[in-house]
PDB file of N, CA and C in Angstrom:
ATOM      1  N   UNK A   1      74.206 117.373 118.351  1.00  0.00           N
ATOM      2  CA  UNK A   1      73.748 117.231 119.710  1.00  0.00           C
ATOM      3  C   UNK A   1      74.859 117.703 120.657  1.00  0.00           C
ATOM      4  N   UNK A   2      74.275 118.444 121.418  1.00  0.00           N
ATOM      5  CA  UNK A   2      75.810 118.588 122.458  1.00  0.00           C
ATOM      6  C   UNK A   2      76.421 118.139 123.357  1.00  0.00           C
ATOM      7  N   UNK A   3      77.406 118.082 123.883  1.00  0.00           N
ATOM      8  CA  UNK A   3      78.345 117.054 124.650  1.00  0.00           C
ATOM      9  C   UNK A   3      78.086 117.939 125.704  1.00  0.00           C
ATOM     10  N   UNK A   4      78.049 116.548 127.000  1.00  0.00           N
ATOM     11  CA  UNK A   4      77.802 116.623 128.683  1.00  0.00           C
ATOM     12  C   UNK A   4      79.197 117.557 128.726  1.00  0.00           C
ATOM     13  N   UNK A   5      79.317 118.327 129.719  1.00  0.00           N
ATOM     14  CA  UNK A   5      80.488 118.992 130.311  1.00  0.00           C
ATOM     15  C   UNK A   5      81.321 117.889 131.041  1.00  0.00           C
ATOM     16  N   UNK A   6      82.277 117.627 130.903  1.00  0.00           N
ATOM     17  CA  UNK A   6      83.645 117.258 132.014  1.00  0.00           C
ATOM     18  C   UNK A   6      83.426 117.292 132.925  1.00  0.00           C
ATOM     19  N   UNK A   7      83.012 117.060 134.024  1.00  0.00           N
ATOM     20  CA  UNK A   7      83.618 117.597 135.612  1.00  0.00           C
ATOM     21  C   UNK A   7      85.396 117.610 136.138  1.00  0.00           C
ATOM     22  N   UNK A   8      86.156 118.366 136.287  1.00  0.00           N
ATOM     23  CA  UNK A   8      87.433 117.897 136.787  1.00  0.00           C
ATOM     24  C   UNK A   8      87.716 117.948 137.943  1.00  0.00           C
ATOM     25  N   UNK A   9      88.445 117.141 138.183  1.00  0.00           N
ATOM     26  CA  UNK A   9      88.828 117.047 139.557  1.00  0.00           C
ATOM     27  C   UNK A   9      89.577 118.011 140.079  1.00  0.00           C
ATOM     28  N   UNK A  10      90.628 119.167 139.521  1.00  0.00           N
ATOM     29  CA  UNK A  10      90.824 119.760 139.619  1.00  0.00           C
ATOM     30  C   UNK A  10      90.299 120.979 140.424  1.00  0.00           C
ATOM     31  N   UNK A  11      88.860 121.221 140.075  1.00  0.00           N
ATOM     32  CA  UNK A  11      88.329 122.108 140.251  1.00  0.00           C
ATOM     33  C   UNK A  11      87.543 122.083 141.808  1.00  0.00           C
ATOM     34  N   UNK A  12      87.544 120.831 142.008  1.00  0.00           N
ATOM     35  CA  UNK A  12      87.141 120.664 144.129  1.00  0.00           C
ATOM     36  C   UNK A  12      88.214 121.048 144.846  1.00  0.00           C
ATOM     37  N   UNK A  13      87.652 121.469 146.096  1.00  0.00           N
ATOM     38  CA  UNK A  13      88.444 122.275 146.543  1.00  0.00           C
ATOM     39  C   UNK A  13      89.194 121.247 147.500  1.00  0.00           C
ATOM     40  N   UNK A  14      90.096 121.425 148.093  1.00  0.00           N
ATOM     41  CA  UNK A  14      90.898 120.706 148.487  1.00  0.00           C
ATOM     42  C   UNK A  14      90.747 120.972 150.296  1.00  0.00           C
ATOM     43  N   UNK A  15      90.669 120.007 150.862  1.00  0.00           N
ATOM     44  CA  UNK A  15      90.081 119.948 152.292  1.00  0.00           C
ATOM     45  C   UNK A  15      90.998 119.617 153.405  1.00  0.00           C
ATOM     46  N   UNK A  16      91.798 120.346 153.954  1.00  0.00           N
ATOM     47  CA  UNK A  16      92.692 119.853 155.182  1.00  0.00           C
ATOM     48  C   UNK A  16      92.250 118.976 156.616  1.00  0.00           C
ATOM     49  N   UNK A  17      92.383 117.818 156.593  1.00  0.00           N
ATOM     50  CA  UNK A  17      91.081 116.845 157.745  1.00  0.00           C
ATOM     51  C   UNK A  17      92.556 117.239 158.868  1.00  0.00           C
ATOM     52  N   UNK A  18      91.760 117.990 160.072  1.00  0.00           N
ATOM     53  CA  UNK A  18      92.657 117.543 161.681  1.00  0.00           C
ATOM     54  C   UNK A  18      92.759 116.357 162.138  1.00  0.00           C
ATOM     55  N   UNK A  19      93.914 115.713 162.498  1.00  0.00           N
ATOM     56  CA  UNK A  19      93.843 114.347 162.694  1.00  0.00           C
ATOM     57  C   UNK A  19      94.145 114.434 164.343  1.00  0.00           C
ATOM     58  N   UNK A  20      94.568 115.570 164.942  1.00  0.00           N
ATOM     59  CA  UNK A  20      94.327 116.133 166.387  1.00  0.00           C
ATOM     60  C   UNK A  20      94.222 116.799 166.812  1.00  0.00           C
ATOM     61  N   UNK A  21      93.397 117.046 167.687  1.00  0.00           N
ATOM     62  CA  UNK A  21      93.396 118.413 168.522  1.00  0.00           C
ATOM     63  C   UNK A  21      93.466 117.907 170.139  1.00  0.00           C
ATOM     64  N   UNK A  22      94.150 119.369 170.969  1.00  0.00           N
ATOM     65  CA  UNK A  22      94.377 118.866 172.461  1.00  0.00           C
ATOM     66  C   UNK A  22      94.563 117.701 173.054  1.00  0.00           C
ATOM     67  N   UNK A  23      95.246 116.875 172.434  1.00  0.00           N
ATOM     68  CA  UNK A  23      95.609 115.652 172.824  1.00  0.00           C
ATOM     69  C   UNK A  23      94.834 114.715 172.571  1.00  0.00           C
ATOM     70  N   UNK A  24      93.541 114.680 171.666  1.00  0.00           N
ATOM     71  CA  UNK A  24      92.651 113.926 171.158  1.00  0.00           C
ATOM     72  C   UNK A  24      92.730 113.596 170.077  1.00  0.00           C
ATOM     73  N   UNK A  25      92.929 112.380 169.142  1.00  0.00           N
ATOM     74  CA  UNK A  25      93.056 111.790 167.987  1.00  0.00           C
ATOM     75  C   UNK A  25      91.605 111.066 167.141  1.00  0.00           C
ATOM     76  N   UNK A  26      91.625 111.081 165.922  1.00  0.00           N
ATOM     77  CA  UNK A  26      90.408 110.437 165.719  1.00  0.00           C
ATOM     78  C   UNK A  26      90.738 108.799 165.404  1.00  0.00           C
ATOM     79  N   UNK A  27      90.013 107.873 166.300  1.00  0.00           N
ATOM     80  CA  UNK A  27      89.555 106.852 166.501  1.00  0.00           C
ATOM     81  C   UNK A  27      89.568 106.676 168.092  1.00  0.00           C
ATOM     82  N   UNK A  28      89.904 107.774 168.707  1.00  0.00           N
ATOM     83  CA  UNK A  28      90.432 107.640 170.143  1.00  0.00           C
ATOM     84  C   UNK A  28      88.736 107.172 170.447  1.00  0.00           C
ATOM     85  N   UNK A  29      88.521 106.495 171.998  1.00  0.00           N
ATOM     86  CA  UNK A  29      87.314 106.474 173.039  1.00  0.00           C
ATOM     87  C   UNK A  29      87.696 107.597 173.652  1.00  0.00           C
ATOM     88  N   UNK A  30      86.203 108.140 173.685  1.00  0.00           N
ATOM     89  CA  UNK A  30      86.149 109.469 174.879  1.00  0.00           C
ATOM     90  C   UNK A  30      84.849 109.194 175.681  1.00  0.00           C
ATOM     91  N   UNK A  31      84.662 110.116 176.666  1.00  0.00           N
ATOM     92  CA  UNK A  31      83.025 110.173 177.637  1.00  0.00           C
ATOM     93  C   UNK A  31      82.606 111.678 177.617  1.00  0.00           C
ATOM     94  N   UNK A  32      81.766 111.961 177.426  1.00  0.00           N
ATOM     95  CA  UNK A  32      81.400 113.255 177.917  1.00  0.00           C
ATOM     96  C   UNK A  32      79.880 113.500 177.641  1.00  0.00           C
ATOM     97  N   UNK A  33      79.155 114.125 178.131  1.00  0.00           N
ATOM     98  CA  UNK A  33      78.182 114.620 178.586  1.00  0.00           C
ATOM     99  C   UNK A  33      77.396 115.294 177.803  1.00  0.00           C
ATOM    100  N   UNK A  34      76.791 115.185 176.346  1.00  0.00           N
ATOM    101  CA  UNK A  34      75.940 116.203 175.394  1.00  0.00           C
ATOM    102  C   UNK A  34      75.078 117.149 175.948  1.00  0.00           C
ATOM    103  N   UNK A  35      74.747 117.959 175.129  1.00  0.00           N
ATOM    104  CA  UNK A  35      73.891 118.765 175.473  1.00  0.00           C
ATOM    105  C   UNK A  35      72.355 118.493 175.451  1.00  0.00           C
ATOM    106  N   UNK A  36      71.639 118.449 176.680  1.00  0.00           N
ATOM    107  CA  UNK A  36      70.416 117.760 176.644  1.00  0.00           C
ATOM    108  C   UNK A  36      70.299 116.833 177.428  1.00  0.00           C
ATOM    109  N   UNK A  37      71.674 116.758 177.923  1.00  0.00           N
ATOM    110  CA  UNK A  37      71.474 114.797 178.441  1.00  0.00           C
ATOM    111  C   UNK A  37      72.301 115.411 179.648  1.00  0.00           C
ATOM    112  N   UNK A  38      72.221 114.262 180.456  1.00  0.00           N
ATOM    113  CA  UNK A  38      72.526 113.924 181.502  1.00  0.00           C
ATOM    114  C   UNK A  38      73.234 113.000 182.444  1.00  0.00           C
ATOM    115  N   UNK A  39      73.589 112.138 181.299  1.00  0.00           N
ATOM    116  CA  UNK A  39      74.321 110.882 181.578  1.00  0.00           C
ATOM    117  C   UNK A  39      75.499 110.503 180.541  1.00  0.00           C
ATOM    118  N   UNK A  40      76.925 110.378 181.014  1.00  0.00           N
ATOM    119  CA  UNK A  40      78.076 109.937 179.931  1.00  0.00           C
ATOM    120  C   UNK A  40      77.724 109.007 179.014  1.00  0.00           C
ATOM    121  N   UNK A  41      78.198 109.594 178.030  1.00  0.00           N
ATOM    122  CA  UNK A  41      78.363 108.747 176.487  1.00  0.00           C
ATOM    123  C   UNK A  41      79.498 108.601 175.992  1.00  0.00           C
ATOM    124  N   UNK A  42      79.570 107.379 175.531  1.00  0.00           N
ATOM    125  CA  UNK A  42      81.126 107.086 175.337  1.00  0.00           C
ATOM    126  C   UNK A  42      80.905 106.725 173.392  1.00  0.00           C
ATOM    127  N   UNK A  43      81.527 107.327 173.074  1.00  0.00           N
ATOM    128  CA  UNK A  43      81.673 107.783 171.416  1.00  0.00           C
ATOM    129  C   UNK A  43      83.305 107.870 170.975  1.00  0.00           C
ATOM    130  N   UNK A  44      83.362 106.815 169.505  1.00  0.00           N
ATOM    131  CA  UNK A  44      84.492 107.548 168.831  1.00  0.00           C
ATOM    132  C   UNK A  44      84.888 108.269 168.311  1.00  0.00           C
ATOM    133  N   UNK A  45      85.869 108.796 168.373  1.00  0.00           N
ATOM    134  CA  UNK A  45      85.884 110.530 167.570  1.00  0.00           C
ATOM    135  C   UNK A  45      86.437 110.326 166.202  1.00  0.00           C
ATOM    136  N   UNK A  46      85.522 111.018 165.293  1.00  0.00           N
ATOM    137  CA  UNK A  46      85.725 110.766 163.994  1.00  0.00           C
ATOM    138  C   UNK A  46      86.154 111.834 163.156  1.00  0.00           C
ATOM    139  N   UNK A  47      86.028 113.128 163.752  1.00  0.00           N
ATOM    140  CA  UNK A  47      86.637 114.640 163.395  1.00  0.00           C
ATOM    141  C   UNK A  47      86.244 115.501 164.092  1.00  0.00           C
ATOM    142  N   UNK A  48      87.241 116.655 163.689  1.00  0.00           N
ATOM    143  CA  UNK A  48      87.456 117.683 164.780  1.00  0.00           C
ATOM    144  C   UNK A  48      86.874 119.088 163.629  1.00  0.00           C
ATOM    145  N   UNK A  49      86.681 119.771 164.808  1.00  0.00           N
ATOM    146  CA  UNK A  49      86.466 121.292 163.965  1.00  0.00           C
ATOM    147  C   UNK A  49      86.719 122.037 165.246  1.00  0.00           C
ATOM    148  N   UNK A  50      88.145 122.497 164.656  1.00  0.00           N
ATOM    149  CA  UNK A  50      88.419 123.554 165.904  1.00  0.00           C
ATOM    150  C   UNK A  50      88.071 125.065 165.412  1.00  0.00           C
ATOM    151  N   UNK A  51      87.753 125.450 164.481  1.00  0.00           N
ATOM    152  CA  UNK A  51      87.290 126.698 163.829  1.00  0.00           C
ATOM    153  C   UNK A  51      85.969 126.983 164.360  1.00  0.00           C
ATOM    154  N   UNK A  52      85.490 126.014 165.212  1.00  0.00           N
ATOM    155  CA  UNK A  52      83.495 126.160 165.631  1.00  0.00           C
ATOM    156  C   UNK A  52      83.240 127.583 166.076  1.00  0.00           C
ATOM    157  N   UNK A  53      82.271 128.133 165.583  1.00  0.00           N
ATOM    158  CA  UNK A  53      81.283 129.724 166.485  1.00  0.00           C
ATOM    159  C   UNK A  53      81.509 129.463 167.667  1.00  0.00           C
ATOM    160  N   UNK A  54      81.290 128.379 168.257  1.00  0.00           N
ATOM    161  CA  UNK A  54      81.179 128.331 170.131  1.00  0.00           C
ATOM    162  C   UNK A  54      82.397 128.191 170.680  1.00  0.00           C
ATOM    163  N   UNK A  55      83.182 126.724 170.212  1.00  0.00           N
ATOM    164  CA  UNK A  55      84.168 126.757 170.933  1.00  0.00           C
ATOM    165  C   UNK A  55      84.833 125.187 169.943  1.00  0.00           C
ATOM    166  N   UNK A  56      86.168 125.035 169.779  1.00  0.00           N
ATOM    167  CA  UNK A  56      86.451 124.003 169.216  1.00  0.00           C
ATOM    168  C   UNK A  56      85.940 122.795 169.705  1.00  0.00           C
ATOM    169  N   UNK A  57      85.481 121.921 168.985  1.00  0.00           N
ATOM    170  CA  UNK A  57      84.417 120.391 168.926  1.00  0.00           C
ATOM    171  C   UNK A  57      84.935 119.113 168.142  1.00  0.00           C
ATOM    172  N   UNK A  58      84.032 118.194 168.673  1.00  0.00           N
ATOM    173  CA  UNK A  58      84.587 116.974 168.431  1.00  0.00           C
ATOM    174  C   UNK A  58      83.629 116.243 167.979  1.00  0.00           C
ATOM    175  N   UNK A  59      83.495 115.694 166.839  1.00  0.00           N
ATOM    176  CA  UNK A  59      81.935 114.706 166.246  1.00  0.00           C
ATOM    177  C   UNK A  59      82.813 113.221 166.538  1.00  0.00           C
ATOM    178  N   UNK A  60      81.919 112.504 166.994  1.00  0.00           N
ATOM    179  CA  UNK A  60      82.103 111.290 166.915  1.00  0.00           C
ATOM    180  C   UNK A  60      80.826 110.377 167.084  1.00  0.00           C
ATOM    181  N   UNK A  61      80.710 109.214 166.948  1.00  0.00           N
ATOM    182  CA  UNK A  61      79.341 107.988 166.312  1.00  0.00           C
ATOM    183  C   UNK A  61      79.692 107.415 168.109  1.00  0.00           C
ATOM    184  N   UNK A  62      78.511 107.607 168.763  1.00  0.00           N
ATOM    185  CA  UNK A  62      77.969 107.184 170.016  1.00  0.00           C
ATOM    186  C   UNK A  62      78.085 105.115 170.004  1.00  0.00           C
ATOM    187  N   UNK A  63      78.777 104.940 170.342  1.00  0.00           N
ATOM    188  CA  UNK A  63      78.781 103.159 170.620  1.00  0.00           C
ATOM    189  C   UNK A  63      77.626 102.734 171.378  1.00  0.00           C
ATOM    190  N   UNK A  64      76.854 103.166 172.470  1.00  0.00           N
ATOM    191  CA  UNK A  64      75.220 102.371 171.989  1.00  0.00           C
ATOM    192  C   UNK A  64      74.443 102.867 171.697  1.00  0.00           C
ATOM    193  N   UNK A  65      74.705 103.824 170.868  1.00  0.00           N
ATOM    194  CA  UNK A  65      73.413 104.209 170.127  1.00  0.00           C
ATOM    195  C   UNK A  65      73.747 104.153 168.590  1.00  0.00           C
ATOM    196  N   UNK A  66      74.757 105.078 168.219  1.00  0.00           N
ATOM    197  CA  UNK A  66      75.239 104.550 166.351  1.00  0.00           C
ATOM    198  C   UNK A  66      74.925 105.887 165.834  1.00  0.00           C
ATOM    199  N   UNK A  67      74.662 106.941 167.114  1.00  0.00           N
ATOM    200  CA  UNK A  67      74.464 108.204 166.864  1.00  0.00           C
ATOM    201  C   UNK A  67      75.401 109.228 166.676  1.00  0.00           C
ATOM    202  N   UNK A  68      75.603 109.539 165.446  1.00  0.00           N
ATOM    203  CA  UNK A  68      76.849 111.019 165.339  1.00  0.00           C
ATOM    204  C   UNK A  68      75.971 112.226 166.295  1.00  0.00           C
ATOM    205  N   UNK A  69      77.171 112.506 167.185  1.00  0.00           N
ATOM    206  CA  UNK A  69      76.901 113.560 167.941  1.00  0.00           C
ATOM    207  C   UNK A  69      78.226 114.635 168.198  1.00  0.00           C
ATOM    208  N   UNK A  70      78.037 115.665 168.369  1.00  0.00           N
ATOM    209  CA  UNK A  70      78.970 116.816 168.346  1.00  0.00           C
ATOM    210  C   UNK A  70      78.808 117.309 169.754  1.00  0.00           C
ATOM    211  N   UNK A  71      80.280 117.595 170.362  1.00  0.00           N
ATOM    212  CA  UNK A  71      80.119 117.834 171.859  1.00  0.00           C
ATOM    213  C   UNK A  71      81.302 119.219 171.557  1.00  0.00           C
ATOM    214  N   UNK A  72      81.815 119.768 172.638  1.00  0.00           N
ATOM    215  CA  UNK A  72      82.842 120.894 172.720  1.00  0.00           C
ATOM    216  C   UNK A  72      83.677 120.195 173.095  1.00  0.00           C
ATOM    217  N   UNK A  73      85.378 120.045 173.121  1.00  0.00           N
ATOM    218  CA  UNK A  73      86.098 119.347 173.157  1.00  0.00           C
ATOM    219  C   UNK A  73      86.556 119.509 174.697  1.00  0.00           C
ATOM    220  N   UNK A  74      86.343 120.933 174.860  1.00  0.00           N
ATOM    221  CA  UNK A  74      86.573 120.871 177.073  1.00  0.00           C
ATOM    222  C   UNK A  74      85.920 119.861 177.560  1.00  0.00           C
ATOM    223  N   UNK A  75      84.691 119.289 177.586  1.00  0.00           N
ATOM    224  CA  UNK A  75      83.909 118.408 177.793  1.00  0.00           C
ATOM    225  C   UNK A  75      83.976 116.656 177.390  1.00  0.00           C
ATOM    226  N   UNK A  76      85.466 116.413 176.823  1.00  0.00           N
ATOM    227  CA  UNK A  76      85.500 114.886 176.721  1.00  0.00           C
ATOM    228  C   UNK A  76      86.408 114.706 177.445  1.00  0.00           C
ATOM    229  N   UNK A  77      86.358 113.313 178.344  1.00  0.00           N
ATOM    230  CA  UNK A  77      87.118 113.152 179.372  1.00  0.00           C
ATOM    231  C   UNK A  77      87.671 111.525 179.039  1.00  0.00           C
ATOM    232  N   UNK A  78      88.433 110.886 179.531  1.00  0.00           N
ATOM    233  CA  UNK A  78      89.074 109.257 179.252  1.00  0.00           C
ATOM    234  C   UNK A  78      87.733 108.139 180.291  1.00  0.00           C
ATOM    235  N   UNK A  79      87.449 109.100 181.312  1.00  0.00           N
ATOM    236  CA  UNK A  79      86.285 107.900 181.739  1.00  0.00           C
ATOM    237  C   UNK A  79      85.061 108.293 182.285  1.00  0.00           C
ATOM    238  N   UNK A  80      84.066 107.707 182.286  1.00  0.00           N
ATOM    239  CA  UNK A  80      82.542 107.876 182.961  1.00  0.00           C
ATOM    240  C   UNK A  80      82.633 109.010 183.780  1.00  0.00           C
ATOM    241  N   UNK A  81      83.342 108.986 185.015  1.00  0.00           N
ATOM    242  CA  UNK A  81      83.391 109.267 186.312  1.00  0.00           C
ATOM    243  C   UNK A  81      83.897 110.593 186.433  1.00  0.00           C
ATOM    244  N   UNK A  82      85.054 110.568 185.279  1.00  0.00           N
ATOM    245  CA  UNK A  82      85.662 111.891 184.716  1.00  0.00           C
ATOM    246  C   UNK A  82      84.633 112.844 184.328  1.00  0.00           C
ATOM    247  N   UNK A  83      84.325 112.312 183.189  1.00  0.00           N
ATOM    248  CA  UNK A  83      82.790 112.943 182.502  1.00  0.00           C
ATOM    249  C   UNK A  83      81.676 113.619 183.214  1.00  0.00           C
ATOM    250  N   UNK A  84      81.355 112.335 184.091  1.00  0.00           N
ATOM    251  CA  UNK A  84      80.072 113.241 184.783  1.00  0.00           C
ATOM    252  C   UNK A  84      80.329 114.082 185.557  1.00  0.00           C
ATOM    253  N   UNK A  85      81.530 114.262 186.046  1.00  0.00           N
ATOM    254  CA  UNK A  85      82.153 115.195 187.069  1.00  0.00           C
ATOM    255  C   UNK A  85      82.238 116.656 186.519  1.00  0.00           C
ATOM    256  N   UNK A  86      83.073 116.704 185.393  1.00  0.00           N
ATOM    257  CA  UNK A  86      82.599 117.865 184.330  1.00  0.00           C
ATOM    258  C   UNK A  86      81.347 118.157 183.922  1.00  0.00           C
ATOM    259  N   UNK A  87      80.291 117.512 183.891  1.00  0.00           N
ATOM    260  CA  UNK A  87      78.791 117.678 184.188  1.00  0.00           C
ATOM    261  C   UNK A  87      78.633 118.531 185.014  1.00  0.00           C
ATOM    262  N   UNK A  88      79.150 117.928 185.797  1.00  0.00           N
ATOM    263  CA  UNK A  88      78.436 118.549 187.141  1.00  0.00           C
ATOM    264  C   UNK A  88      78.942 120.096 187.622  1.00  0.00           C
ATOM    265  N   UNK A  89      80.388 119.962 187.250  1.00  0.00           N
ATOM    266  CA  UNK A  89      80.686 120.904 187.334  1.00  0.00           C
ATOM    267  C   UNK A  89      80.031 122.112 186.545  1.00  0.00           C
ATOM    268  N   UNK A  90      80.200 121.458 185.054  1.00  0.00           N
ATOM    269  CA  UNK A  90      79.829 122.732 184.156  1.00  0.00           C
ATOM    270  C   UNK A  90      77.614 123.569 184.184  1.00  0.00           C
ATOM    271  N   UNK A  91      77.328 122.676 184.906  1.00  0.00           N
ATOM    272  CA  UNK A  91      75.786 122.661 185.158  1.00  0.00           C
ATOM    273  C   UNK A  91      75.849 123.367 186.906  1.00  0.00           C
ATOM    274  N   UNK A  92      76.835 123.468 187.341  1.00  0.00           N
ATOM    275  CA  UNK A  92      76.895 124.388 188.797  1.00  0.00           C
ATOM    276  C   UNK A  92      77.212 125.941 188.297  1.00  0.00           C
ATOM    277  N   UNK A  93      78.091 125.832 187.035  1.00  0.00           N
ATOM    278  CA  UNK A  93      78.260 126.995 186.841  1.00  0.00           C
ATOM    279  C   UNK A  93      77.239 128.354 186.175  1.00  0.00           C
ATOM    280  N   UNK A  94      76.097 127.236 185.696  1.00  0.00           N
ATOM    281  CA  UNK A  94      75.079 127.756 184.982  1.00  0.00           C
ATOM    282  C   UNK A  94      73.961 128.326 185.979  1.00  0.00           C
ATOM    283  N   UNK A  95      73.751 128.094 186.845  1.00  0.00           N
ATOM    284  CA  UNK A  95      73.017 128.172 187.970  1.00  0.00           C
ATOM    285  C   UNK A  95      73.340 129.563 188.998  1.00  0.00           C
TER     286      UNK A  95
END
């Protein structure tokens, strides 16, 4: 009968995690503004991908909702007020 193959560990590839980008750390609080929405969300940041097609980003799990969401990292700010302001700004420029 023949024997299951091994898997080794060896053979996964080995994964470099960013633990910062632009002055942002993961477990930090941030606010910023998703796409779609209209109102600040305040989320912890849980990883970075600065390699993104669009522009380097930030995933983090939304505190009232429990939602992983991915924003662009120009777009997280330290408070509400900060946030929606960059809203506003970045939605004048589209116009």
């Amino acid at each position: 009968m023949p024997k299951k193959k091994k898997k080794t560990i060896e053979n996964k590839k080995a994964v470099d995690i960013v633990q910062s980008l632009d002055g942002w750390n993961i477990g930090d609080m941030a606010w910023a503004v998703a796409m779609g929405d209209t109102k600040p969300m305040q989320f912890e940041i849980t990883s970075f991908h600065p390699n993104d097609a669009t522009a380097p980003a930030v995933t983090g799990t939304c505190i009232s909702t429990g939602k992983s969401r991915t924003v662009a990292i120009d777009w997280c700010e330290d408070t509400r007020p900060m946030a929606k302001k960059n809203f506003e700004k970045r939605r004048s420029k589209k116009c």
